[in-house]
Protein backbone atom coordinates (compact mmCIF):
# COMPACT_ATOMS: atom_id res chain seq x y z
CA UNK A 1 -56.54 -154.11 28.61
CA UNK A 2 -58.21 -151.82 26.47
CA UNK A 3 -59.78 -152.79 23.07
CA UNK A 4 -58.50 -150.08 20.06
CA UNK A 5 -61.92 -150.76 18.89
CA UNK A 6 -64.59 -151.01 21.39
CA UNK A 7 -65.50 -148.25 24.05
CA UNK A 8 -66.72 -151.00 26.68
CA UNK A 9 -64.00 -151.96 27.54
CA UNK A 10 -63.07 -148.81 29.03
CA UNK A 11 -63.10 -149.34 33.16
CA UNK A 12 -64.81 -147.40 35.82
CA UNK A 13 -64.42 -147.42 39.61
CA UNK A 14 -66.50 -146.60 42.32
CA UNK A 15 -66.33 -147.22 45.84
CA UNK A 16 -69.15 -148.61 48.43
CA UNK A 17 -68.58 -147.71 52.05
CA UNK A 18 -67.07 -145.29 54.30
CA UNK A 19 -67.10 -142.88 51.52
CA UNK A 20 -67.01 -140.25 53.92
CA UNK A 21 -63.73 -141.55 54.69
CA UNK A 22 -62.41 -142.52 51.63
CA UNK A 23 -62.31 -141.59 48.01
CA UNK A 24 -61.30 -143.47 44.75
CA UNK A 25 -60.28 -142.16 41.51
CA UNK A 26 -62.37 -143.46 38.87
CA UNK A 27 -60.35 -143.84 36.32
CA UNK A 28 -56.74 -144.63 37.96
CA UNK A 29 -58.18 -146.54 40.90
CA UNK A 30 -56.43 -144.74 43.28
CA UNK A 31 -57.75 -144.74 46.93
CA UNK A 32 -57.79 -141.34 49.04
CA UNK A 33 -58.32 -140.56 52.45
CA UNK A 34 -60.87 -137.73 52.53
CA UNK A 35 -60.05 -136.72 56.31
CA UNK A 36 -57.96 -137.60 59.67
CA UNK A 37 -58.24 -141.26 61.20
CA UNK A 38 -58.06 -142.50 64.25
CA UNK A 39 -58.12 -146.13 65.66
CA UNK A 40 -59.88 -145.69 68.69
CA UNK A 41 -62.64 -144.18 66.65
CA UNK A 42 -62.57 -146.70 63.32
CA UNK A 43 -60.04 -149.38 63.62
CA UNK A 44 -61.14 -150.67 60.36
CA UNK A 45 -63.25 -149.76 57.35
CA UNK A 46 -64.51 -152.17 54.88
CA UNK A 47 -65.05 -151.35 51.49
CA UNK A 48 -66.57 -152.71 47.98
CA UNK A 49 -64.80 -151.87 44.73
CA UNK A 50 -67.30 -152.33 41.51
CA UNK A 51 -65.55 -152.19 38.71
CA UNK A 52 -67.83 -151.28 35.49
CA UNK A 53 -67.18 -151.48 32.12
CA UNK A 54 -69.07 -149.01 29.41
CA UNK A 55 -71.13 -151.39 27.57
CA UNK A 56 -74.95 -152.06 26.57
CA UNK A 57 -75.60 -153.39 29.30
CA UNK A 58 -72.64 -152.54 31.42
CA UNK A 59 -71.36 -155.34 33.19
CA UNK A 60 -69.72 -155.05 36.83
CA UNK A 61 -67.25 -156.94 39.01
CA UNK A 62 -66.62 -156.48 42.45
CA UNK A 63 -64.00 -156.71 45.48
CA UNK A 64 -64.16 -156.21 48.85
CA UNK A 65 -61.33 -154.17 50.62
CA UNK A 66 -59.84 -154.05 54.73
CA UNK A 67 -58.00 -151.34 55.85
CA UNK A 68 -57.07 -151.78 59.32
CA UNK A 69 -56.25 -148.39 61.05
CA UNK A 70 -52.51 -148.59 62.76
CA UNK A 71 -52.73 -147.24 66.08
CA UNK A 72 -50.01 -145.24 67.57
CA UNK A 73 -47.79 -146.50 69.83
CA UNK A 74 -48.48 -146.85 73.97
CA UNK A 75 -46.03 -143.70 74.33
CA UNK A 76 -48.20 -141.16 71.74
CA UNK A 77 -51.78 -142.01 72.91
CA UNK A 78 -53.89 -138.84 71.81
CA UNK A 79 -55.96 -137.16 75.14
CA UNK A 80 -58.24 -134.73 72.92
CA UNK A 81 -58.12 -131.75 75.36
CA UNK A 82 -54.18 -131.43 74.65
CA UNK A 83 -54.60 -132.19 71.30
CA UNK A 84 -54.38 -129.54 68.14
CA UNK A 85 -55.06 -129.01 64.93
CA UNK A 86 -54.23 -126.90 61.97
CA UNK A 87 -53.97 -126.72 58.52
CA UNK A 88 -51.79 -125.60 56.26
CA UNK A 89 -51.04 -124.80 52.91
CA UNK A 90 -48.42 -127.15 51.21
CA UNK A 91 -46.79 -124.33 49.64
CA UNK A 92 -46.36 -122.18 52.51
CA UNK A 93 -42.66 -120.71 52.84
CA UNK A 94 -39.97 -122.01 55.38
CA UNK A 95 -39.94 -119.90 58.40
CA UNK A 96 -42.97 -118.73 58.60
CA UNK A 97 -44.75 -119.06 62.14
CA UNK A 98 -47.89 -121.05 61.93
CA UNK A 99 -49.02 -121.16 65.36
CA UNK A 100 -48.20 -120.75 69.31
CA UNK A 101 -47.78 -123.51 71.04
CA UNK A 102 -47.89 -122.04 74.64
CA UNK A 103 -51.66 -121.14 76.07
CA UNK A 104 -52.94 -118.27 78.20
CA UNK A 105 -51.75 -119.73 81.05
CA UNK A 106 -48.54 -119.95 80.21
CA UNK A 107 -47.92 -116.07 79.43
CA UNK A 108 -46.63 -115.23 82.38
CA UNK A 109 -44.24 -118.33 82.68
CA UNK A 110 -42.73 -117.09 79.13
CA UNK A 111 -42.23 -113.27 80.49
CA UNK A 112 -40.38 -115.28 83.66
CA UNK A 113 -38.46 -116.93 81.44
CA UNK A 114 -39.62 -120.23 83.03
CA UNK A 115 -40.94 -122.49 79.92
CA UNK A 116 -39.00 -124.43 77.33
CA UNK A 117 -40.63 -125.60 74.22
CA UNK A 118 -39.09 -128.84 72.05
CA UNK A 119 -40.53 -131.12 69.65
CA UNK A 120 -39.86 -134.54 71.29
CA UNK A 121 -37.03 -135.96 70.11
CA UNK A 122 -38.12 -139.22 67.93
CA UNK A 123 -41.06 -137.01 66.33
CA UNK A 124 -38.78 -134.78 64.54
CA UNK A 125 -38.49 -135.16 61.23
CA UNK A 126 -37.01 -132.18 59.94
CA UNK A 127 -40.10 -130.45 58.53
CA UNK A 128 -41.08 -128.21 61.71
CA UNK A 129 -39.43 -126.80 64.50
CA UNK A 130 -40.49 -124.78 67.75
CA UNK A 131 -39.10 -121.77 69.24
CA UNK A 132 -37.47 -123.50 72.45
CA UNK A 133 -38.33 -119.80 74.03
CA UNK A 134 -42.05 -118.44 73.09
CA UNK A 135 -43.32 -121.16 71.78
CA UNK A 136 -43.42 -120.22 68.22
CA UNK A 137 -44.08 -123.09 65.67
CA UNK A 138 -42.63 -122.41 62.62
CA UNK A 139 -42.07 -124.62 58.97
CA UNK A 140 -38.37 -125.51 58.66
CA UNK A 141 -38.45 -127.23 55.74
CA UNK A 142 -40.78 -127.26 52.21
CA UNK A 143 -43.88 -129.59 52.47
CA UNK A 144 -45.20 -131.68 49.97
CA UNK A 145 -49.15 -133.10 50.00
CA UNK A 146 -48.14 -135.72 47.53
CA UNK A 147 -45.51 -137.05 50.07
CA UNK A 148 -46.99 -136.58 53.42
CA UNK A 149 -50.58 -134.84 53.54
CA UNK A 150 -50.64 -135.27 57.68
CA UNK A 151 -48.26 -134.82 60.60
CA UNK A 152 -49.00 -135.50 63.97
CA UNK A 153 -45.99 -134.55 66.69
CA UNK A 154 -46.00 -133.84 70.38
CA UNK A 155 -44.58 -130.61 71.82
CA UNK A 156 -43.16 -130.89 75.30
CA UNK A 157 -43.09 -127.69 77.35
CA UNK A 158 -40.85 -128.05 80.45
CA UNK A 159 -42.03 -125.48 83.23
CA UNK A 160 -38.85 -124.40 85.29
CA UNK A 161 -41.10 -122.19 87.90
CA UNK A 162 -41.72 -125.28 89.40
CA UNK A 163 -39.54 -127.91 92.18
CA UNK A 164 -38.80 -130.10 90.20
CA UNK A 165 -39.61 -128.97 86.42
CA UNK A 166 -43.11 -130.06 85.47
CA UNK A 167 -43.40 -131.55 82.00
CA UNK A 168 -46.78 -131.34 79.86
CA UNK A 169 -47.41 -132.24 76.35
CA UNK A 170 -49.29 -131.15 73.18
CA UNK A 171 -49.93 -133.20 70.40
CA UNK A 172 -50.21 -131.42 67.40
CA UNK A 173 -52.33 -132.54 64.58
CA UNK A 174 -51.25 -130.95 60.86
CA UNK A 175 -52.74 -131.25 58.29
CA UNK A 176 -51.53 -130.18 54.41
CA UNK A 177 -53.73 -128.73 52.41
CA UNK A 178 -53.02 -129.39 48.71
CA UNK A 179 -52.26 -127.49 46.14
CA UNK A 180 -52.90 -127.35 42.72
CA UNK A 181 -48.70 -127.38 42.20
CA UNK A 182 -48.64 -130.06 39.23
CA UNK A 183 -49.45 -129.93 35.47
CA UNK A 184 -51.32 -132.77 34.10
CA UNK A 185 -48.53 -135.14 31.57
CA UNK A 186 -48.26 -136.90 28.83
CA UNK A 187 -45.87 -139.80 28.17
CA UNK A 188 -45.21 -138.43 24.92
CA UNK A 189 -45.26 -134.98 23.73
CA UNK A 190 -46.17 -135.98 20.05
CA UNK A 191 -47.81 -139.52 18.85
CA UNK A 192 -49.01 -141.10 15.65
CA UNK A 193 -52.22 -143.25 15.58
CA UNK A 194 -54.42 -145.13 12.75
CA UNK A 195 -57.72 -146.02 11.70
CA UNK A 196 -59.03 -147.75 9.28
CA UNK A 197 -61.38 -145.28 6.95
CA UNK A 198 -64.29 -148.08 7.03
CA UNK A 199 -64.32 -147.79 10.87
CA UNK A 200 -67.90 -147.22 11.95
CA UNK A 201 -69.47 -144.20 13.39
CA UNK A 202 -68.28 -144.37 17.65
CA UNK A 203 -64.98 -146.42 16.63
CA UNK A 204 -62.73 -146.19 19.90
CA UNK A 205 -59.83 -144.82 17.97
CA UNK A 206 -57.67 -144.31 21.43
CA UNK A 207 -57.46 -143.35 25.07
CA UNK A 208 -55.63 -140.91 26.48
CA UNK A 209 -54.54 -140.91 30.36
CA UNK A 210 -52.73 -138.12 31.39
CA UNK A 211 -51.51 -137.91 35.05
CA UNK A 212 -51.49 -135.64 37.52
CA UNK A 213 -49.60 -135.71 40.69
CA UNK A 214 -51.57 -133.45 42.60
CA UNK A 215 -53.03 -135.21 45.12
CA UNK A 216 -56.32 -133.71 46.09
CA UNK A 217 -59.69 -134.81 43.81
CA UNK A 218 -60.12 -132.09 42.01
CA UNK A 219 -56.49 -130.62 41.45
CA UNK A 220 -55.75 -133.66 40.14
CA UNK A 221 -58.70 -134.68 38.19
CA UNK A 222 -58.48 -134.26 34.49
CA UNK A 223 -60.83 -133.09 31.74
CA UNK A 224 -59.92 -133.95 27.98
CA UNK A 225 -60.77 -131.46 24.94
CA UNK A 226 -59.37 -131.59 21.20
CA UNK A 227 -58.95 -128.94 18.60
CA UNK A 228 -58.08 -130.16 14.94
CA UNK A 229 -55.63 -128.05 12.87
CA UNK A 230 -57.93 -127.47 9.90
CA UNK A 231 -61.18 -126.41 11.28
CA UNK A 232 -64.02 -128.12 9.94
CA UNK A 233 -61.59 -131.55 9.10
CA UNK A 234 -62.08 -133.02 12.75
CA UNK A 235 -64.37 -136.80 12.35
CA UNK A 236 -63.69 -136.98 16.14
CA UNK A 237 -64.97 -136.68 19.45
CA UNK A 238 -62.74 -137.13 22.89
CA UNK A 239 -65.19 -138.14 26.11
CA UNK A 240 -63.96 -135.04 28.39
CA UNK A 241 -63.78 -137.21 31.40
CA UNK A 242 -62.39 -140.62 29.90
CA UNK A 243 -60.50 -139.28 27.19
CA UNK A 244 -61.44 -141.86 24.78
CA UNK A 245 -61.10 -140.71 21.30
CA UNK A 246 -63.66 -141.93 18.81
CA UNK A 247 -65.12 -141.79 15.48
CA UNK A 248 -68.00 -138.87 15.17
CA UNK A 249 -68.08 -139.12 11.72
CA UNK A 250 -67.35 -141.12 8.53
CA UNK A 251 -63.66 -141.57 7.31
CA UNK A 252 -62.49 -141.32 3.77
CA UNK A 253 -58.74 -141.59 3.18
CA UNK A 254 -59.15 -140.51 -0.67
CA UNK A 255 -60.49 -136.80 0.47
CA UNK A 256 -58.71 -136.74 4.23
CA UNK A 257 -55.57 -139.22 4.49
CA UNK A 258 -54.42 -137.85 8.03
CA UNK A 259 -55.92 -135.42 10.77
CA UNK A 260 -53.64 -133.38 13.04
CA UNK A 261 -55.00 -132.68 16.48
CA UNK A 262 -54.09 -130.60 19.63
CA UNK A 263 -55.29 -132.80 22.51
CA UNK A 264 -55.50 -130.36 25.83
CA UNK A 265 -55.84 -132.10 29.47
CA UNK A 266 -56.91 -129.37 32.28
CA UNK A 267 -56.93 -130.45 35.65
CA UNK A 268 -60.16 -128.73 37.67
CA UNK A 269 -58.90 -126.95 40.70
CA UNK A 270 -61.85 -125.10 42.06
CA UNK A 271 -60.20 -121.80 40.89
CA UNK A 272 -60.47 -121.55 37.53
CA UNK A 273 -57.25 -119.23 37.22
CA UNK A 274 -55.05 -122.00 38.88
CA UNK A 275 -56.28 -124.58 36.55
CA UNK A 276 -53.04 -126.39 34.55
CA UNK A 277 -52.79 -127.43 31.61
CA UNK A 278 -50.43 -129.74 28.84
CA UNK A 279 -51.40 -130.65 25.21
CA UNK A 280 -50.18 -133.27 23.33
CA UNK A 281 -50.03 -133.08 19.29
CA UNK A 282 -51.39 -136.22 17.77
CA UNK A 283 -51.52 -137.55 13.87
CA UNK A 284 -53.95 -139.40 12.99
CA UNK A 285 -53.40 -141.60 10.18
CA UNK A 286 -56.73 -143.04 8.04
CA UNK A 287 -55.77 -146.65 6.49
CA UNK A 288 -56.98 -147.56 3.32
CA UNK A 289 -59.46 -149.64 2.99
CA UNK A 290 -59.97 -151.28 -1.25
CA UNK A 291 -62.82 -149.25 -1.46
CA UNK A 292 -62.51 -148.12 -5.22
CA UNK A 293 -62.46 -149.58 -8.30
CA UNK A 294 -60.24 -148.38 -11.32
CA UNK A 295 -61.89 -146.19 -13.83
CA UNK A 296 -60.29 -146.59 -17.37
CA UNK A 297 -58.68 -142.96 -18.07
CA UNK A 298 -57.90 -143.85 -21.75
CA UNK A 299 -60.26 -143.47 -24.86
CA UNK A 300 -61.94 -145.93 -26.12
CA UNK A 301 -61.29 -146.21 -29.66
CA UNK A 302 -57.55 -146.91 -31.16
CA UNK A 303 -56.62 -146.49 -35.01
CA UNK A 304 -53.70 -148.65 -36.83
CA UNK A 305 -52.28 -149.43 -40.63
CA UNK A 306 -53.04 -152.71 -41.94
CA UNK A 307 -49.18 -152.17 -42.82
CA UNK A 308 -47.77 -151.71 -39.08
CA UNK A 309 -44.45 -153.76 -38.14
CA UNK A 310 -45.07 -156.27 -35.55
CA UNK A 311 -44.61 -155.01 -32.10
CA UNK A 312 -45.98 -151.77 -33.36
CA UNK A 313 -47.67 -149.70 -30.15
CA UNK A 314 -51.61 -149.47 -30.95
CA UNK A 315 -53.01 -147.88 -27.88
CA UNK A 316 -51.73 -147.08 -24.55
CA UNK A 317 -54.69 -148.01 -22.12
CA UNK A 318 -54.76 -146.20 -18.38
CA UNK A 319 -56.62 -146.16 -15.23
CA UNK A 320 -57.30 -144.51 -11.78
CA UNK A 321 -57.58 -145.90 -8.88
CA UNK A 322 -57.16 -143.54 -5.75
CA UNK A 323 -56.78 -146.43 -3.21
CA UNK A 324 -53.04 -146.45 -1.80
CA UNK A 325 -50.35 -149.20 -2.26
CA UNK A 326 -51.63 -152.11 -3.72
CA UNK A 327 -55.20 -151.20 -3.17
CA UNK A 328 -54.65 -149.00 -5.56
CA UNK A 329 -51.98 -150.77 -8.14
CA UNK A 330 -53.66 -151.95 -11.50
CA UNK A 331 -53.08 -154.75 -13.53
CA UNK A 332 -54.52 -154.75 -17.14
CA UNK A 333 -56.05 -157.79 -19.21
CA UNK A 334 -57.39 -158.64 -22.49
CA UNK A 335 -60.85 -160.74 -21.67
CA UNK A 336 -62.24 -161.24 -25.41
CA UNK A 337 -62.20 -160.29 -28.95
CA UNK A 338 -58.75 -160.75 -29.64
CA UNK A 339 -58.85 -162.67 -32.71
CA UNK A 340 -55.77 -165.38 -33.54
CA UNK A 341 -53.69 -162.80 -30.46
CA UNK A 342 -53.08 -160.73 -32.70
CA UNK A 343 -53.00 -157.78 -29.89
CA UNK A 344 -50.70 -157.98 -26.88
CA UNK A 345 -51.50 -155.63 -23.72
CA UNK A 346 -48.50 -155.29 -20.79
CA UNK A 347 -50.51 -156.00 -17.50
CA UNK A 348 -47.82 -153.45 -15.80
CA UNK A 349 -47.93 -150.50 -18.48
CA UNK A 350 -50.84 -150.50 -20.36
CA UNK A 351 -49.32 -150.48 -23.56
CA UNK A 352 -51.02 -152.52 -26.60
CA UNK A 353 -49.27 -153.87 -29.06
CA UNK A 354 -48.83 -156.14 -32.53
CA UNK A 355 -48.24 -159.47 -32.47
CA UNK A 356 -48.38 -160.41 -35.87
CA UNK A 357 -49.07 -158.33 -39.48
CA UNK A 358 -52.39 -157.57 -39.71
CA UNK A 359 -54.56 -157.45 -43.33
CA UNK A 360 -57.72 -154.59 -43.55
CA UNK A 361 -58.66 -157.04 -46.23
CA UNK A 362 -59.05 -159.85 -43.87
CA UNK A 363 -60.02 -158.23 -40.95
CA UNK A 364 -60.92 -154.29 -40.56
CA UNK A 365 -62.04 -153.98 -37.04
CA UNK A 366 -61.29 -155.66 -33.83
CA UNK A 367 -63.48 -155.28 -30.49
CA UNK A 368 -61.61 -155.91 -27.61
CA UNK A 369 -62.62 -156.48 -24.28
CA UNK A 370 -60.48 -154.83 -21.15
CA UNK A 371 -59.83 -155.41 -17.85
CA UNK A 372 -58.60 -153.13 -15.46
CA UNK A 373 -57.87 -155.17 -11.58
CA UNK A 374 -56.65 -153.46 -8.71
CA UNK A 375 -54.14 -155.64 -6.26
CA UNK A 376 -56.38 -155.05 -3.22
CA UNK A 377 -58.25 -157.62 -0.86
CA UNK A 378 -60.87 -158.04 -1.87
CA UNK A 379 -59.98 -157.41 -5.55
CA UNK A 380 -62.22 -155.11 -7.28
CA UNK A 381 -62.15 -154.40 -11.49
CA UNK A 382 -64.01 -152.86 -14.40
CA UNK A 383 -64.20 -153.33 -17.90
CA UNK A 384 -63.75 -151.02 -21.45
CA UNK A 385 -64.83 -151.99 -24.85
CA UNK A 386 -61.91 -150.93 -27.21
CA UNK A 387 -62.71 -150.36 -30.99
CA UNK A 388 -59.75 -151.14 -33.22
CA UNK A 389 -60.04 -150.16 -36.74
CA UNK A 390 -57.45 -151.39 -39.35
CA UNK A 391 -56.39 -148.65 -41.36
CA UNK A 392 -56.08 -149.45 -45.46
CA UNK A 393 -52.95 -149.22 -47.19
CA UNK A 394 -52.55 -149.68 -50.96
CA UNK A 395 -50.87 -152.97 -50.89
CA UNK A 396 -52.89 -155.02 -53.50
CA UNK A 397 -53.16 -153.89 -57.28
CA UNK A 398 -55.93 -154.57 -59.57
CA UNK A 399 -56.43 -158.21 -61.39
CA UNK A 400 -59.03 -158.61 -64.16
CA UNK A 401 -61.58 -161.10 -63.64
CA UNK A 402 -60.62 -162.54 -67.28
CA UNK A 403 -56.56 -163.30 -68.48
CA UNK A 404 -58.51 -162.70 -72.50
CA UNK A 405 -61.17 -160.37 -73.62
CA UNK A 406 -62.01 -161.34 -77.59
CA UNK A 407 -63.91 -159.13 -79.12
CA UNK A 408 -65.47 -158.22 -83.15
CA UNK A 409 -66.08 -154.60 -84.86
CA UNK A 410 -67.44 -153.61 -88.09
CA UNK A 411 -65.24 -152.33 -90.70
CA UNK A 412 -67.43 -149.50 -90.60
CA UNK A 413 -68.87 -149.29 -87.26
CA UNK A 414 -68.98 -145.56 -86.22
CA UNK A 415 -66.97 -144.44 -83.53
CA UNK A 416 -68.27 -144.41 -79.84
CA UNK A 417 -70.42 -147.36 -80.52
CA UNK A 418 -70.23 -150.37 -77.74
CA UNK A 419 -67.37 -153.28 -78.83
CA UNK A 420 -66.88 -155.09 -75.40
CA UNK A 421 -66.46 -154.87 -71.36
CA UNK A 422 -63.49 -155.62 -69.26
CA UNK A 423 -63.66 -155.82 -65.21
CA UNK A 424 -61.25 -155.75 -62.85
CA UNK A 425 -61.18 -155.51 -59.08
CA UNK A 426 -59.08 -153.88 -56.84
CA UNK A 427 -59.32 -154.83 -52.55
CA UNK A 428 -57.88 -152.03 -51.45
CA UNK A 429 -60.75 -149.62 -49.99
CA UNK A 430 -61.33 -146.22 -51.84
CA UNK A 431 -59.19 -146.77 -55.05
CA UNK A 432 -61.00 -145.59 -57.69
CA UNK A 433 -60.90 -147.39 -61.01
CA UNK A 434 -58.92 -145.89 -63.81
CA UNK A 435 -58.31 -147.76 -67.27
CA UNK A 436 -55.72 -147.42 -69.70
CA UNK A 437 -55.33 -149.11 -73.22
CA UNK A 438 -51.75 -150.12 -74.17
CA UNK A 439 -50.82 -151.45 -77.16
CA UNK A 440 -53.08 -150.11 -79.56
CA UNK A 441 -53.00 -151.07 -83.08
């Protein structure tokens, strides 16, 4: 199983042993043979599988394979000196002559007319046949390395010059030599992954394991490279060998939400103008992590009349917060300085309003404390100081500080001259004092 966040546990095989007889895919696990066998020569190989992970230290486990070498039966015992071998080309056409079966000796026999050639009869299996008159082995039918990579027949040629017919057989040994015929694959053509943006530097993001059904090492072995769509927005790195995708960079979701990538696997036949390839288009998709806190937007200072209705709108308080969904959802709160309630702030909205009539006389100014709080785990918040200031209205008329003033004047006091003082007082702010006599007599 592979961990979506640690590159350990990525697996690696290797094989101990009659190497030069076997081979094993590291990656897939796949086990090879590298040439012909025969059981007279190795009835059995034994072989030790490690298994190793990609950690610091990496850590190994181990098994031990048998493979026992079937002989062939009593009636196809191999005598070297009438065995032999070719190979060929897995994509060679049907029809086309791959060898003579007869030898030197036999020339003159074929000019006489006097051999017959035949594949014996429970060796046939459709893909070759033999000219029954010169000898001529030719392909019959299409091969295919990844279904058979070795055929081993016997050819009987019959000799009619002789009393009775003389029989002698050739076994022939064939083997198919692969060919770089396959594409690597993806399952999917297009896939979506994620990551969280907090994901440290070497994150395994993902592995990709394209297959390739060529069956020789290097046809089918596959090297991983990706391209982003918007050069210079790539954070990753793809191991060209494992194709584990990791982080190479910090993520931040707020100034790259998603990366779109071109993922290329290349198999590495020797010739590097028969080399295959397939890409796959992958979206990467950075989570959020509640990495920001909301900044108020809104100004700091709000004005309203001392004579504003209840339920009057006083300030309309916003924030940013550029984390998604809830990380990035705020929730607004009065903490302090809101003396007898007489403010009320919608957590949802933002807007501040009245909650009862308010009095410059009584109170001019109002210091409120605000709390912006986002809906993200761990929450995270920040404060505003808002200055309210009450607003005068002329709502209160003057009142002298005395109902009677009594005063005295000389008959013959001269005009101008000091007779008394009246005061009165006015709350409202800025109205200036004017005084009128009524009632004169």
């Amino acid at each position: 199983m592979q961990s979506e966040y640690y590159p350990y546990a990525h697996i690696l095989t290797e094989l101990k042993g009659s190497s030069d007889h076997f081979k094993i895919d590291a990656n897939s696990g796949e086990i090879r043979t590298t040439r012909v066998l025969s059981h007279d020569y190795g009835p059995s190989y034994r072989m030790i599988v490690i298994a190793s992970d990609q950690g610091v230290p990496p850590l190994q486990g181990q098994a031990v394979i048998n493979i026992q070498v079937i002989p062939l039966s009593e009636g196809r015992a191999v005598i070297s000196q009438n065995i032999r071998h070719l190979v060929i080309p897995e994509n060679l056409k049907p029809a086309k002559i791959m060898s003579l079966i007869k030898s030197p000796d036999h020339l003159q026999q074929h000019h006489s007319g006097k051999l017959h050639f035949s594949i014996a009869a429970d060796d046939k299996d459709g893909h070759f046949e033999v000219d029954s008159s010169t000898g001529d082995l030719f392909l019959f039918k299409e091969l295919d390395y990844e279904m058979t990579s070795h055929y081993l027949f016997r050819v009987v040629t019959k000799d009619h010059s002789r009393n009775p017919p003389v029989n002698s057989t050739v076994f022939l040994s064939v083997a198919v030599e692969d060919q770089n015929d396959h594409s690597p694959s993806f399952q999917e053509e297009f896939i979506v992954i994620s990551v969280e943006e907090n994901a440290p530097v070497g994150t395994l993001v993902h592995v990709f394991n394209a297959k390739d059904g060529d069956g020789s090492f290097l046809n089918s072995r596959v090297q991983y490279l990706i391209e982003a769509h918007h050069p210079g927005m790539n954070p990753f790195l793809i191991h060209p060998s494992f194709g584990t995708l990791v982080t190479a960079s910090p993520l931040d979701r707020e100034r790259v939400p998603t990366v779109v990538l071109t993922v290329t696997a290349s198999d590495q036949a020797v010739n590097v103008t028969d080399r295959r390839l397939r890409s796959l288009m992958v979206k990467v998709v950075i989570l959020d992590i509640n990495d920001h806190s909301p900044t108020f937007t809104s100004f700091p200072i709000a004005l309203v009349k001392e004579d504003a209705a209840v339920g009057s709108l006083v300030h309309h308080i916003t924030a940013q917060d550029p984390d998604a969904g809830r990380n990035g959802r705020v929730t607004f709160s009065i903490l302090s300085g809101n003396e007898n309630m007489a403010f009320m702030l919608d957590e949802s909205s933002g807007l501040l309003t009245t909650t009862l009539p308010l009095d410059y006389e009584l109170k001019s100014q109002y210091i409120l404390t605000l709390l912006a709080l986002d809906s993200g785990t761990p929450t995270l918040s920040s404060s505003q100081t808002l200055t309210i200031t009450v607003l005068d209205v002329n709502d209160e008329a003057p009142v002298f500080k005395q109902h009677l003033y009594e005063a005295s004047v000389k008959e013959n006091q001269n005009p101008g001259e000091f007779v008394t003082r009246v005061e009165a007082v006015d709350r409202d702010s800025g109205n200036s004092k004017i005084w009128e006599l009524s009632n004169r007599y």
